[in-house]
C-alpha atoms as a PDB file:
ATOM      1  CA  UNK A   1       6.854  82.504   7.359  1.00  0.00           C
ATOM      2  CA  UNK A   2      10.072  80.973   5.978  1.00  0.00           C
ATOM      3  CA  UNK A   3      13.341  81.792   8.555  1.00  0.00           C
ATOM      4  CA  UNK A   4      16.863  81.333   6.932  1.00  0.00           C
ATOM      5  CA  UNK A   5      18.734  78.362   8.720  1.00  0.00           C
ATOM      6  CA  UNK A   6      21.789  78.856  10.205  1.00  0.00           C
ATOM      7  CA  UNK A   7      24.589  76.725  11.071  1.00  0.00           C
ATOM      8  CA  UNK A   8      26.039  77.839  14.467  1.00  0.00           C
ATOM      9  CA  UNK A   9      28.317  74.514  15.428  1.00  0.00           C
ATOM     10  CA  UNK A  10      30.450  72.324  13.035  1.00  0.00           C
ATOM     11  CA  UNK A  11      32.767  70.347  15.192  1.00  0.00           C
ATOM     12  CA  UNK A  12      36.028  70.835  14.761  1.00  0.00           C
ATOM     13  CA  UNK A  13      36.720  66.999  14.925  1.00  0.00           C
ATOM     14  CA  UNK A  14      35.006  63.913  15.330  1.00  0.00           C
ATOM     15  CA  UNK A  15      35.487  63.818  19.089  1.00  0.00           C
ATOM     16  CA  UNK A  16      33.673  67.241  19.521  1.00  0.00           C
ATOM     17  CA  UNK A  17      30.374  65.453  18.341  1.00  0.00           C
ATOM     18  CA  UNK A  18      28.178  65.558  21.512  1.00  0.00           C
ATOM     19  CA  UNK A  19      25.289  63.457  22.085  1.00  0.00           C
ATOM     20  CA  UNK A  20      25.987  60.668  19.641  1.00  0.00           C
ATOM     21  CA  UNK A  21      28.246  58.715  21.082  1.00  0.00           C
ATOM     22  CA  UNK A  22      27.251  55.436  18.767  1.00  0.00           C
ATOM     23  CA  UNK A  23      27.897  57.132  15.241  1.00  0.00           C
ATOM     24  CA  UNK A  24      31.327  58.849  16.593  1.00  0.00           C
ATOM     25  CA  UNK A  25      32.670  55.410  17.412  1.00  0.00           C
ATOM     26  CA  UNK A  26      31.407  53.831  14.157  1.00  0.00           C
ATOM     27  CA  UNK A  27      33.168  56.951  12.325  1.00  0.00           C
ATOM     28  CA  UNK A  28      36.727  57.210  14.562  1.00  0.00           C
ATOM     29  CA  UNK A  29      36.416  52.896  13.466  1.00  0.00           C
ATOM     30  CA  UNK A  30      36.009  53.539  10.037  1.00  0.00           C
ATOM     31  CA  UNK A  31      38.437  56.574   9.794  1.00  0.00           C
ATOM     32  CA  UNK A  32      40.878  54.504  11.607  1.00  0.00           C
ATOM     33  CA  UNK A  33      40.671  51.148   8.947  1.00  0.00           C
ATOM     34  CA  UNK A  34      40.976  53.309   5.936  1.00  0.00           C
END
């Protein structure tokens, strides 16, 4: 039986990323030497 996925979250912005603390720093360093 195949179920349809469904997004229910997309953060708004980086910060609202929960749980992955690691990869939003990385990002929020990357975003901010661009």
């Amino acid at each position: 039986m195949s179920e349809l996925w469904v997004e229910r979250h997309r953060p708004a912005t980086v910060g609202d990323i929960k749980g992955q603390r690691a990869v939003v720093d990385r990002l929020k360093a990357y975003a901010n030497n661009r």
